[in-house]
Protein backbone atom coordinates (compact mmCIF):
# COMPACT_ATOMS: atom_id res chain seq x y z
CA UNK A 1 104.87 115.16 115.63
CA UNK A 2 105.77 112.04 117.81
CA UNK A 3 102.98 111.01 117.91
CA UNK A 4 101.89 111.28 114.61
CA UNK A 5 105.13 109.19 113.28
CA UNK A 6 104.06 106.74 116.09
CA UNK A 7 100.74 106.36 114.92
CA UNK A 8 101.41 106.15 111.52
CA UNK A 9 104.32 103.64 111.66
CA UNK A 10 101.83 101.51 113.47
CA UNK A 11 99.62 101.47 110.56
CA UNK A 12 101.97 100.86 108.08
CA UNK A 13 103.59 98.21 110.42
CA UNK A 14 100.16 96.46 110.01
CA UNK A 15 99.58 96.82 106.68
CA UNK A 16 103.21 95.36 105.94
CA UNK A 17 102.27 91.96 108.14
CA UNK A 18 99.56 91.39 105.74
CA UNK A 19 101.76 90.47 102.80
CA UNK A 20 99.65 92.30 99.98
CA UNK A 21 101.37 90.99 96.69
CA UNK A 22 102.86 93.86 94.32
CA UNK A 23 100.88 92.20 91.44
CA UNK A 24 97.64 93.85 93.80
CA UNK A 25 99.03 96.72 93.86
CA UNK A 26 99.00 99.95 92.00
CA UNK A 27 102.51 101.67 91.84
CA UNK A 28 102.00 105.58 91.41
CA UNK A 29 104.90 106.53 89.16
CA UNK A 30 106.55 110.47 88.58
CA UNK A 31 109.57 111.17 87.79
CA UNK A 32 111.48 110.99 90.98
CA UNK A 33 115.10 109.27 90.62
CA UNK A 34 114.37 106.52 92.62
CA UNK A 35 111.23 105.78 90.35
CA UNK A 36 113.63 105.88 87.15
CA UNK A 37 116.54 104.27 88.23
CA UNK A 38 118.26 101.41 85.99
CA UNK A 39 117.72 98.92 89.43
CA UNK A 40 113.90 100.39 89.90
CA UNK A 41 112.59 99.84 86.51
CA UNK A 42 114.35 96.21 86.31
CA UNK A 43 112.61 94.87 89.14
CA UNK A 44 109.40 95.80 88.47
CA UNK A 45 109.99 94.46 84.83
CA UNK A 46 111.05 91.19 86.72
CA UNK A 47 107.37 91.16 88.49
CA UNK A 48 105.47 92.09 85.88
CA UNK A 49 104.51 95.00 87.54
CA UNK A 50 102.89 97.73 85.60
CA UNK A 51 103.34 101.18 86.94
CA UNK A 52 100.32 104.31 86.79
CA UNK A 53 101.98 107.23 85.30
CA UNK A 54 100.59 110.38 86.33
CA UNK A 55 100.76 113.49 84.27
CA UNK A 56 102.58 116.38 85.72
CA UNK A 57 100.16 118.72 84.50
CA UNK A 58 97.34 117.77 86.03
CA UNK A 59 97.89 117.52 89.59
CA UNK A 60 93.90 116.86 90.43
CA UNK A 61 93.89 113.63 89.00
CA UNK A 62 96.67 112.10 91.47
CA UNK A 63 95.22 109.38 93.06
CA UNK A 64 97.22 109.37 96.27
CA UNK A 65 96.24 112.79 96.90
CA UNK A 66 91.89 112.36 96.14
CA UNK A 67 91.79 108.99 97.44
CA UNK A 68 94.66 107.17 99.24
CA UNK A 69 95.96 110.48 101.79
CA UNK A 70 92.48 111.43 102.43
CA UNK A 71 91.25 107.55 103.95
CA UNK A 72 94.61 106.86 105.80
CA UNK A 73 93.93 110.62 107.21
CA UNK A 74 90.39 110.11 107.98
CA UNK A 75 91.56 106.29 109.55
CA UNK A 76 94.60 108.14 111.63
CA UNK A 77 91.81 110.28 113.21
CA UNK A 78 89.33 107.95 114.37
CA UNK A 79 91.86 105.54 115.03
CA UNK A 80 94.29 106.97 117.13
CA UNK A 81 93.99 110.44 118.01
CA UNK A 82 90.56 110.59 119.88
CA UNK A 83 88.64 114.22 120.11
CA UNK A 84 90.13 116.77 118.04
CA UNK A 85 90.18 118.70 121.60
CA UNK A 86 92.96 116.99 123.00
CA UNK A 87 94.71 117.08 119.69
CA UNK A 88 94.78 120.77 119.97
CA UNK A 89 95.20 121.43 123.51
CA UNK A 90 98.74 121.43 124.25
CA UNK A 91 98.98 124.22 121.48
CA UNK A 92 96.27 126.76 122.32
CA UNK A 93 97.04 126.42 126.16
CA UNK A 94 93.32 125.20 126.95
């Protein structure tokens, strides 16, 4: 699980130094508090940033979930972790 958090704060850490803009970016929206706070809403308003509201029926058509989670898991893989056989060694005592 170390690892993991290592690994992935690595790749956010890298994606952060790149300064995307939040005008490029799409801002998945539910209806978390954070997401509907007073301050939250006003900023984004400020920035003309539009958020994509997801419907909480229909949880196949998240984007995070079909897209985003499935190429930062595939990238996390290759990327870091090496053969799947050392992954799961400590665990199955081989």
């Amino acid at each position: 699980m170390i690892e993991y958090l290592r690994t992935t704060g690595k790749r956010f850490l890298s994606l952060k130094k790149d300064k995307i803009r939040l005008k490029d970016c799409l801002l998945m929206w539910d209806n978390a508090r954070p997401h509907t706070a007073t301050d939250t809403r006003e900023f984004l308003t400020r920035r003309d940033v539009e958020p994509v509201k997801q419907s909480p029926y229909s949880p196949n058509l998240n984007l995070c979930d079909r897209f985003l989670f499935r190429k930062l898991k595939h990238l996390l893989r290759e990327d870091e972790f090496g053969a799947t056989r050392r992954l799961h060694s400590p665990f199955s005592g081989r």
